[in-house]
Protein backbone atom coordinates (compact mmCIF):
# COMPACT_ATOMS: atom_id res chain seq x y z
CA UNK A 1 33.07 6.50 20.61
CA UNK A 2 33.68 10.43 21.18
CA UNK A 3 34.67 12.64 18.14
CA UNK A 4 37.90 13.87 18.18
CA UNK A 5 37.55 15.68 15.12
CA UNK A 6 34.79 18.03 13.27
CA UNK A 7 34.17 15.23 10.63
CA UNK A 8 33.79 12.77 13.61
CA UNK A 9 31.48 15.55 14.98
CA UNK A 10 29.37 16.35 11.47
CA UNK A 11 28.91 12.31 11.13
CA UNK A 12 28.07 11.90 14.64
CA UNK A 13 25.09 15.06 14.70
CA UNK A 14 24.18 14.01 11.01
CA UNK A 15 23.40 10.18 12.27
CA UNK A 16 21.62 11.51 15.19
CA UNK A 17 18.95 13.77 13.14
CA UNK A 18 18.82 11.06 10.97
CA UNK A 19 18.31 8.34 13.43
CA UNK A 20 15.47 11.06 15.26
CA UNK A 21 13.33 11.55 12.29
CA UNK A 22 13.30 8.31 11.12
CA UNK A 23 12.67 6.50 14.36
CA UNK A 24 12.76 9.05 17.09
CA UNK A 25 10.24 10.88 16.33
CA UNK A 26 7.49 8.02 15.18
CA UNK A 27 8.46 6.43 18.74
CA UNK A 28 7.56 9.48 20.37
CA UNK A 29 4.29 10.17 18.02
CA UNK A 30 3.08 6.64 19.21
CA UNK A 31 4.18 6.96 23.01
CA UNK A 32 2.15 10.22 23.12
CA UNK A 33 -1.06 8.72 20.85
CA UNK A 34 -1.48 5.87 23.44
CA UNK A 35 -0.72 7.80 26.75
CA UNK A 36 -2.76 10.77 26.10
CA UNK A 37 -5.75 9.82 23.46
CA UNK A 38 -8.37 12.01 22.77
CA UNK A 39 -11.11 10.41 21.27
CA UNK A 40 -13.00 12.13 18.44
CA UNK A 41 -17.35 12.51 18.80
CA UNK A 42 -18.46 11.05 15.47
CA UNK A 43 -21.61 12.57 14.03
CA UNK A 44 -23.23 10.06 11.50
CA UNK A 45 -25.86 12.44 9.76
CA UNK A 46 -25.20 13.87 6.55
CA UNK A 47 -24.57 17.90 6.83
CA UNK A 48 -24.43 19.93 3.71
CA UNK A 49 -21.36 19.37 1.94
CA UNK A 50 -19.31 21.43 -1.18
CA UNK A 51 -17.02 19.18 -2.80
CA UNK A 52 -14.56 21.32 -5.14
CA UNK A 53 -13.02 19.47 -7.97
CA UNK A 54 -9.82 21.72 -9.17
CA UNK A 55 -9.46 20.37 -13.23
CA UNK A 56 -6.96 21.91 -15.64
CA UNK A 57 -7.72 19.59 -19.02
CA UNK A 58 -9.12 17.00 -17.17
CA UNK A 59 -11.14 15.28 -20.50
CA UNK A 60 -9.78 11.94 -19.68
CA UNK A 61 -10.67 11.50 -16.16
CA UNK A 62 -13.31 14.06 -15.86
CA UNK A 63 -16.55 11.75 -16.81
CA UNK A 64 -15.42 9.12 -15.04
CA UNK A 65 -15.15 10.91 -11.63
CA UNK A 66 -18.48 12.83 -11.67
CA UNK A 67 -20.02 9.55 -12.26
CA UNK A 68 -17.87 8.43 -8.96
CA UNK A 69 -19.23 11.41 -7.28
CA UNK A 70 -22.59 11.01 -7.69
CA UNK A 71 -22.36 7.45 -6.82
CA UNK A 72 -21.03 8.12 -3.54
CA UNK A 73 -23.63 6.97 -0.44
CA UNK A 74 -24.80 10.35 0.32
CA UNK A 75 -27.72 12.58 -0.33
CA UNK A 76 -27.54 14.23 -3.35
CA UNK A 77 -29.73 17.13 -2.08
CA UNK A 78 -27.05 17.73 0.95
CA UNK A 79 -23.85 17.06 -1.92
CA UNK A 80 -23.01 20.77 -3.79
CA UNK A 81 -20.61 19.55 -6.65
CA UNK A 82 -18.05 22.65 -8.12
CA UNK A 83 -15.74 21.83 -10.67
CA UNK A 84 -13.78 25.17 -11.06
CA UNK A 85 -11.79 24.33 -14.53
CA UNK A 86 -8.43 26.63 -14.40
CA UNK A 87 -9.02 27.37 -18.57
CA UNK A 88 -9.20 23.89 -19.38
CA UNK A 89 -9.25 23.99 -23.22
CA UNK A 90 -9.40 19.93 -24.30
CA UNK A 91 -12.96 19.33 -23.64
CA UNK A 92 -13.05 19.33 -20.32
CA UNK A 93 -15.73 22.20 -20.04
CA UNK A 94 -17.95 21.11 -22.22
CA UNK A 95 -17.67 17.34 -20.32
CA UNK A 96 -18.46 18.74 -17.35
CA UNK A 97 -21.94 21.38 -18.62
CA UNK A 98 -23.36 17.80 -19.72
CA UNK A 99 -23.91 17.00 -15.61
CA UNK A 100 -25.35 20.31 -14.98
CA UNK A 101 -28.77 18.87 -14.00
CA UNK A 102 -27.21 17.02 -11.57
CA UNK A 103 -26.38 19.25 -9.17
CA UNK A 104 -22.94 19.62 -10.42
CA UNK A 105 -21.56 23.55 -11.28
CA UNK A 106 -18.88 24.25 -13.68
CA UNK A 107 -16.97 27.33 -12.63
CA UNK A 108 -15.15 28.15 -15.77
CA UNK A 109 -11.89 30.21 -15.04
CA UNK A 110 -9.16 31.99 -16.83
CA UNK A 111 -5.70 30.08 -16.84
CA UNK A 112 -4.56 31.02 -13.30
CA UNK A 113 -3.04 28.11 -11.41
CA UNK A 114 -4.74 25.77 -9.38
CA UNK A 115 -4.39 27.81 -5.78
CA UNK A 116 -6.53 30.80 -7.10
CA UNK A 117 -9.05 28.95 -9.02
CA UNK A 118 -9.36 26.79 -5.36
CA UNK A 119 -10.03 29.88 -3.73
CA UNK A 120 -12.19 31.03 -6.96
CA UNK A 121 -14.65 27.83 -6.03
CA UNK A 122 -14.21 28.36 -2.06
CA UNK A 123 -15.96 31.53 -2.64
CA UNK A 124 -18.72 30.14 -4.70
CA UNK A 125 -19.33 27.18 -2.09
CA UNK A 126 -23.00 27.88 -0.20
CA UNK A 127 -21.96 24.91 2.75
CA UNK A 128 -20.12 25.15 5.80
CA UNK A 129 -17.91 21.99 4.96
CA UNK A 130 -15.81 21.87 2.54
CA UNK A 131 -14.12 18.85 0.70
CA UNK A 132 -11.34 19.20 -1.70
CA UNK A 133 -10.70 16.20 -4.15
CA UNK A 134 -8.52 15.64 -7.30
CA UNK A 135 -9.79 14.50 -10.45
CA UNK A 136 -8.08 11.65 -10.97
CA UNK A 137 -8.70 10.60 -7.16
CA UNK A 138 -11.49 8.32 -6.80
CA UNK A 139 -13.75 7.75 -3.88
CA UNK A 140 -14.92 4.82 -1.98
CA UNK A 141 -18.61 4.51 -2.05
CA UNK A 142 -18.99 5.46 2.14
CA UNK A 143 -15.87 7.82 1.89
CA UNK A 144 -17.71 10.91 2.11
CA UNK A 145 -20.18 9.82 4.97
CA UNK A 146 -17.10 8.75 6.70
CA UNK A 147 -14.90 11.92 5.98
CA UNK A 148 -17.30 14.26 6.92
CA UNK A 149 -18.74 12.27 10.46
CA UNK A 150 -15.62 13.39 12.63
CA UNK A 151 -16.91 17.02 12.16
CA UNK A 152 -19.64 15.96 15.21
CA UNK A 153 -16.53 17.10 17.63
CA UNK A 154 -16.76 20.69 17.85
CA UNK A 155 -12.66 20.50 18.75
CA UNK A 156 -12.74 19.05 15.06
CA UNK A 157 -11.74 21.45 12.00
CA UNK A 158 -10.16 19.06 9.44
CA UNK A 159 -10.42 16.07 8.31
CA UNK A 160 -7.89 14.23 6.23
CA UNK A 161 -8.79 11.21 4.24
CA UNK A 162 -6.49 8.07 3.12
CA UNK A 163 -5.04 7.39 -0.47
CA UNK A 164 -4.44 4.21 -2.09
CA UNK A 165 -2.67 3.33 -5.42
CA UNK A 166 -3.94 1.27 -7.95
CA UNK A 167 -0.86 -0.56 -9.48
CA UNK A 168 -0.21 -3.89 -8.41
CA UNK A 169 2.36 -4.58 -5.50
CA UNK A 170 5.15 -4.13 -7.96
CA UNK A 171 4.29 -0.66 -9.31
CA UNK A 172 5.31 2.26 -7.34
CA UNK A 173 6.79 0.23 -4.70
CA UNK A 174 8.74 3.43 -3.46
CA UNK A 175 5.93 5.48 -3.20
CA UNK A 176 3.64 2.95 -1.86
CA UNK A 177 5.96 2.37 1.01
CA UNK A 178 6.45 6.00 1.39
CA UNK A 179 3.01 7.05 1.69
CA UNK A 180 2.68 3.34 4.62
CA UNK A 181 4.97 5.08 6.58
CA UNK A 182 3.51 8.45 6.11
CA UNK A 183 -0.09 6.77 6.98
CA UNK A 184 1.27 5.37 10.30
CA UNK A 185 2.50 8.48 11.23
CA UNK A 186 -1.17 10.27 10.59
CA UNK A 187 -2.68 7.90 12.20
CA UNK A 188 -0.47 8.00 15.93
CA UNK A 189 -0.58 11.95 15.57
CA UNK A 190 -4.82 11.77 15.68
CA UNK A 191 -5.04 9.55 18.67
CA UNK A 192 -4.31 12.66 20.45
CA UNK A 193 -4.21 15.48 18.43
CA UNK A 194 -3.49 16.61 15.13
CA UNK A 195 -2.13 15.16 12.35
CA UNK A 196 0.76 17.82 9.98
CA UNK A 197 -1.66 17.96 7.65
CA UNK A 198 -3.95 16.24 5.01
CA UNK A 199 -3.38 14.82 1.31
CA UNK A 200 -4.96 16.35 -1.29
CA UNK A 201 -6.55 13.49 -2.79
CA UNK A 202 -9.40 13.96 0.05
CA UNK A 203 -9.66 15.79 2.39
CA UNK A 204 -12.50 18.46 4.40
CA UNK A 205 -12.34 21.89 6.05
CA UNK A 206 -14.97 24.17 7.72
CA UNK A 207 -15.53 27.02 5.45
CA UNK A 208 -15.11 28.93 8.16
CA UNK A 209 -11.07 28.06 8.93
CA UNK A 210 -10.71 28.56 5.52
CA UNK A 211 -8.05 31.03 4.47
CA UNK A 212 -7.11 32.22 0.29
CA UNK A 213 -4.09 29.81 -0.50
CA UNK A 214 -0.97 31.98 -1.55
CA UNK A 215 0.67 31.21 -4.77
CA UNK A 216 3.65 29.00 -4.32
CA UNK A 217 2.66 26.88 -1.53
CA UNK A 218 0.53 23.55 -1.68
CA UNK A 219 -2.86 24.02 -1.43
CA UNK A 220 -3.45 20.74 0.78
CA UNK A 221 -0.93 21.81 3.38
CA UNK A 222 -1.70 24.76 3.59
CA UNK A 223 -5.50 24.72 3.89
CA UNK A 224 -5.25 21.60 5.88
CA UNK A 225 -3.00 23.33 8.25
CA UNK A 226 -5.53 26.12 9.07
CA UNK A 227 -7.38 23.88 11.29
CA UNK A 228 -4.21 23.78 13.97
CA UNK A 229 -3.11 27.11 13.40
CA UNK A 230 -6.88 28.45 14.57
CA UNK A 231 -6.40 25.33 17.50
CA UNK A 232 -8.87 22.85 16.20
CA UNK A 233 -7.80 19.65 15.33
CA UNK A 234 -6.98 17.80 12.04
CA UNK A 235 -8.11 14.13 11.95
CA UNK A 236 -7.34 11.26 10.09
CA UNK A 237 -9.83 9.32 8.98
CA UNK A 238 -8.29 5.97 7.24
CA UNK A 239 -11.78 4.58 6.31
CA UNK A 240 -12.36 8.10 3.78
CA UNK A 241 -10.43 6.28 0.91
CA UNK A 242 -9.30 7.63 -1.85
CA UNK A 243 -7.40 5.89 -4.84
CA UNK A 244 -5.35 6.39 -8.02
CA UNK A 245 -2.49 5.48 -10.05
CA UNK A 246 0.92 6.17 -9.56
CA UNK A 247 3.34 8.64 -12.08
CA UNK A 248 3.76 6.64 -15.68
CA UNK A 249 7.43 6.94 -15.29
CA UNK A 250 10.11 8.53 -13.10
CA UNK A 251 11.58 11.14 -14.60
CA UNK A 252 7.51 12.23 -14.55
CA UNK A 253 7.70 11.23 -10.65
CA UNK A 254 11.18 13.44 -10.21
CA UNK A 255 9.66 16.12 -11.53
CA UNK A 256 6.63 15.77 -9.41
CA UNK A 257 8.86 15.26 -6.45
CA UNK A 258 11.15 18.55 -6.53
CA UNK A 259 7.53 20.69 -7.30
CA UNK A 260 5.93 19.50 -4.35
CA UNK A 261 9.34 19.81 -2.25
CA UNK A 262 9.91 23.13 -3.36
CA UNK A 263 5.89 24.31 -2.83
CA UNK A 264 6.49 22.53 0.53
CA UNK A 265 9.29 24.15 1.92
CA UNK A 266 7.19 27.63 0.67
CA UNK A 267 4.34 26.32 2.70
CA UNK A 268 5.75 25.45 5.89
CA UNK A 269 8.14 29.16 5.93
CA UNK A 270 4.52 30.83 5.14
CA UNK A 271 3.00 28.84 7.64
CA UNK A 272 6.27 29.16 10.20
CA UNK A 273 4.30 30.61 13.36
CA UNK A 274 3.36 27.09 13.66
CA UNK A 275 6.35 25.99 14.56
CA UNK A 276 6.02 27.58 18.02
CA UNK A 277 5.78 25.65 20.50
CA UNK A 278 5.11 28.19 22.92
CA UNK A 279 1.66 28.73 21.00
CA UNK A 280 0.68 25.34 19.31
CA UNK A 281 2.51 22.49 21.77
CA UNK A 282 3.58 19.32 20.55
CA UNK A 283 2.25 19.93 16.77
CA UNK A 284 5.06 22.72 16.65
CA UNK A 285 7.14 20.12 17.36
CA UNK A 286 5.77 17.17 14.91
CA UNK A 287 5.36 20.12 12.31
CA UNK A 288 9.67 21.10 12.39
CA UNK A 289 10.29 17.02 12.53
CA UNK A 290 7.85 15.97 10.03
CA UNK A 291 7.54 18.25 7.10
CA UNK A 292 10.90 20.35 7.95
CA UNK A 293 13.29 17.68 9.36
CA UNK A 294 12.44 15.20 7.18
CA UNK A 295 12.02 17.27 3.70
CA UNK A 296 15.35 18.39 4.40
CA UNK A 297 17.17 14.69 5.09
CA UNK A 298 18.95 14.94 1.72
CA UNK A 299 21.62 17.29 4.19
CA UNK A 300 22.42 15.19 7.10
CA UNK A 301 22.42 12.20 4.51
CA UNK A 302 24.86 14.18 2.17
CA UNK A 303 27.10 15.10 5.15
CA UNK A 304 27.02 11.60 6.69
CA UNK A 305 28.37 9.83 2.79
CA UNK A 306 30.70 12.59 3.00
CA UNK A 307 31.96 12.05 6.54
CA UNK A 308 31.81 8.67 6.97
CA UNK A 309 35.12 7.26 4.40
CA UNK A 310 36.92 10.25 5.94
CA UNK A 311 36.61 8.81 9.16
CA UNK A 312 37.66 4.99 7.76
CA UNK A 313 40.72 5.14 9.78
CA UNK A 314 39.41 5.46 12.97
CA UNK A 315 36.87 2.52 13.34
CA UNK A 316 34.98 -0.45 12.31
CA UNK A 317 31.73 1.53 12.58
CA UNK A 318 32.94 3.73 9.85
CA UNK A 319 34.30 1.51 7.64
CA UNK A 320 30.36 -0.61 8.24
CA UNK A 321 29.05 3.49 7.13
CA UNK A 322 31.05 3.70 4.37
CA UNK A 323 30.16 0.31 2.81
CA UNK A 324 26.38 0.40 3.90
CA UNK A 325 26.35 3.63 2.27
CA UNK A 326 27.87 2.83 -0.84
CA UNK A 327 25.85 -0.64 -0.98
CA UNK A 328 22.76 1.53 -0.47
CA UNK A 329 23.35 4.11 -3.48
CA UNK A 330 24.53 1.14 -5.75
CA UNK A 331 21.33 -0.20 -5.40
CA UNK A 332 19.64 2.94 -6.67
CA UNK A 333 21.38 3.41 -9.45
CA UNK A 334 20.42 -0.33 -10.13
CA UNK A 335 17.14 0.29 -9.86
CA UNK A 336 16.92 3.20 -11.90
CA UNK A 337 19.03 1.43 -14.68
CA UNK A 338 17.15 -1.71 -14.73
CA UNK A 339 13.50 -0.01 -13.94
CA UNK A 340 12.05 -1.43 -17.24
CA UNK A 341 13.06 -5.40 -15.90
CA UNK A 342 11.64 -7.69 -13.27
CA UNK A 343 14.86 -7.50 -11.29
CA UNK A 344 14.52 -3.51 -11.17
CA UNK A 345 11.00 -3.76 -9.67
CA UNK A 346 11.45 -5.48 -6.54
CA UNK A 347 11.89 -3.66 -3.68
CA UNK A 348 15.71 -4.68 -2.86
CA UNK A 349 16.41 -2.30 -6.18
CA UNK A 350 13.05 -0.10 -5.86
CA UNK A 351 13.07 1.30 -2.51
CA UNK A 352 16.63 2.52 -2.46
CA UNK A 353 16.27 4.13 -5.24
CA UNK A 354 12.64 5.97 -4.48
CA UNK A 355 14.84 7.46 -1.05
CA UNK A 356 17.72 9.17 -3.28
CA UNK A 357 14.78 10.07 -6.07
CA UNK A 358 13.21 11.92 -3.58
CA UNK A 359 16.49 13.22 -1.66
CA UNK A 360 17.84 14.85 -5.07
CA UNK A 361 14.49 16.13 -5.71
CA UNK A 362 14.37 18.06 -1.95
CA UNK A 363 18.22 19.69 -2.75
CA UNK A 364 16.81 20.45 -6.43
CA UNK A 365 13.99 22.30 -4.57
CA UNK A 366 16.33 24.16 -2.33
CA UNK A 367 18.28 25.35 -5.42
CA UNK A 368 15.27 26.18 -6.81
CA UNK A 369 14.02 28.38 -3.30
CA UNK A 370 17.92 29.92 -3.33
CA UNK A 371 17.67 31.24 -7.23
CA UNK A 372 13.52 32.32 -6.04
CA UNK A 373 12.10 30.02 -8.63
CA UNK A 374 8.06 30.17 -8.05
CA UNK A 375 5.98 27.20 -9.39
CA UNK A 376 2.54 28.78 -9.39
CA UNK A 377 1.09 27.16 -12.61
CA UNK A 378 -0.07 23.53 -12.17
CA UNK A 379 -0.16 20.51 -14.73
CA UNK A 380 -1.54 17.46 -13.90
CA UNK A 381 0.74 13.95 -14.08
CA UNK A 382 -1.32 12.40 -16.97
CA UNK A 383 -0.19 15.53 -19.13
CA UNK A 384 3.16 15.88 -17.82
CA UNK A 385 3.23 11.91 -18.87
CA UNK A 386 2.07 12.33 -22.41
CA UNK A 387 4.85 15.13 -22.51
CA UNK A 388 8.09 12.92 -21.49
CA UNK A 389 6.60 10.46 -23.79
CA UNK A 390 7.30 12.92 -27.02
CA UNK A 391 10.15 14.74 -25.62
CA UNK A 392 13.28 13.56 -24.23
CA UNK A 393 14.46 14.25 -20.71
CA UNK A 394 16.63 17.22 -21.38
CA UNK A 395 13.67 19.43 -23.26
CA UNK A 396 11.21 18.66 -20.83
């Protein structure tokens, strides 16, 4: 079936960088992780460890994950604990002085966003590894021994943890399945290298690869990143386990999704020299196919909706486009119109509509990138929650 026009050839280029980054590449990320694995040296000791809580009014979650942290199976006398609060002003200072004989130090901060008041703790951190943890992220009892043990390897200068939700199998089906896929991926790309980069639910860096996060990028990206760019690798470690809840409701998750898109896209352009392959090898190449490529789907997808009923005259395997496509977007819209009922929360309704969520959300970014809209100042979801519960959609 050769093109004999341009919208036979946008369709035909469209399908094949879809088809590439959503199967291509994972088939080639798994062909390289079993014929060339590089297995990591695992250190079980306990080295000295600062773990950097970022908090901007944090009251609700803050008690109970100090109490988490100091759970955790490791020695309290290797564990620095920094909570650098970016002018919290609901309590959450005052929560956090009350552990100050436990070897946990509140770095209060003027409002500044949550990059600078990261590299506000960075510099107050006295060990040589770093871990970086949100405050609504829980850890697993041995996640910290487990996080920290791939640093044995010398080669090793990140370490990226794993992240599950909460809700039942129902809630946050979209995400859920998003962050599966995203986990398998991770996990091929170690085998013999580097994974992109690390969540920021958990995640470690030497001090020493650290760099000061720019505004506008995401801090997790971008300090997880520095590990590559200095050629050192970035693990994942699936048994460091994180958990938390998903967004209360979407228009809070949409909102998430186009901030973390358009900090995204920032990161990767001011992390770009990555991309060469020249310098960095295959991870140049996973980096433009998994957090360029695929960020940027909602453009192939858009041209291929566009393309394919134009081209309904000239095939059966158009007219199957057209219809899968339009199947496929009706069942979004279901899902986001019946999202409050049983029927809206299984995944035939869910998971189609997730993909367009976060497809709208990437082009709402890239309008956002073309007008130069920054997003420097952080809120976390609970807040942003409590918000869309008092104000409508079009005031928040």
């Amino acid at each position: 079936m050769i093109p004999d026009s341009i919208s036979g050839w946008l369709f035909w280029s469209a399908l094949g960088l879809i088809l590439y980054t959503y199967l291509g590449f994972p088939a080639l990320t798994l062909l390289r992780g079993l014929m060339w694995r590089k297995p990591v040296q695992r250190d079980n000791n306990t080295p000295p460890v600062s773990l950097i809580i970022a908090a901007y009014n944090e009251a609700s979650v803050i008690v109970k994950k100090l109490d988490n942290t100091l759970a955790l199976d490791y020695p309290l006398d290797c564990l620095e604990i920094i909570v650098a609060s970016d002018g919290s002003n609901d309590g959450t200072n005052e929560l956090v002085a009350n552990y100050g004989a436990q070897n946990v130090r509140l770095l209060a901060l003027p409002r500044q966003g949550k990059n600078r008041t990261l590299n506000s703790a960075v510099a107050e951190a006295q060990n040589n590894i770093l871990v970086l943890t949100d405050a609504d992220s829980m850890l697993m009892p041995d996640s910290l021994r487990q996080l920290v043990a791939p640093f044995g390897d010398p080669e090793v200068g990140g370490v990226g943890g794993d992240y599950h939700y909460t809700a039942d199998i129902n809630q946050g089906v979209g995400e859920q399945t998003y962050w599966g896929f995203d986990r398998t991926l991770k996990r091929f790309q170690s085998w013999s290298g580097s994974m992109t980069s690390a969540t920021g639910q958990i995640y470690a860096i030497r001090k020493s690869l650290f760099a000061p996060v720019p505004s506008s990028v995401t801090d997790d990206f971008y300090t997880s990143t520095q590990a590559p760019a200095n050629h050192r690798r970035l693990i994942f470690e699936p048994q460091a386990i994180a958990y938390g809840p998903v967004a209360d409701s979407e228009s809070v998750e949409f909102r998430r999704k186009v901030r973390v898109a358009t900090r995204g896209l920032n990161s990767v352009w001011q992390m770009r020299r990555l991309l060469n392959p020249v310098t960095y090898g295959f991870y140049a190449i996973q980096l433009l196919s998994h957090k360029v490529l695929r960020r940027l789907m909602a453009i192939p997808l858009l041209v291929l909706l566009i393309t394919a009923p134009l081209l309904w005259q000239d095939g059966w395997f158009y007219q199957v486009a057209t219809i899968g496509q339009l199947g496929a977007h009706t069942a979004a819209l279901l899902g986001l119109a019946l999202h409050q009922t049983r029927i809206g929360q299984t995944r035939l309704l869910r998971l189609p509509f997730f993909f367009d969520m976060v497809n709208i959300a990437t082009l709402a970014a890239l309008f956002n990138l073309s007008r130069g809209v920054r997003q420097d100042i952080w809120e976390p979801q609970r807040q942003t929650a409590n918000t869309a519960h008092d104000q409508s959609p079009s005031t928040s």
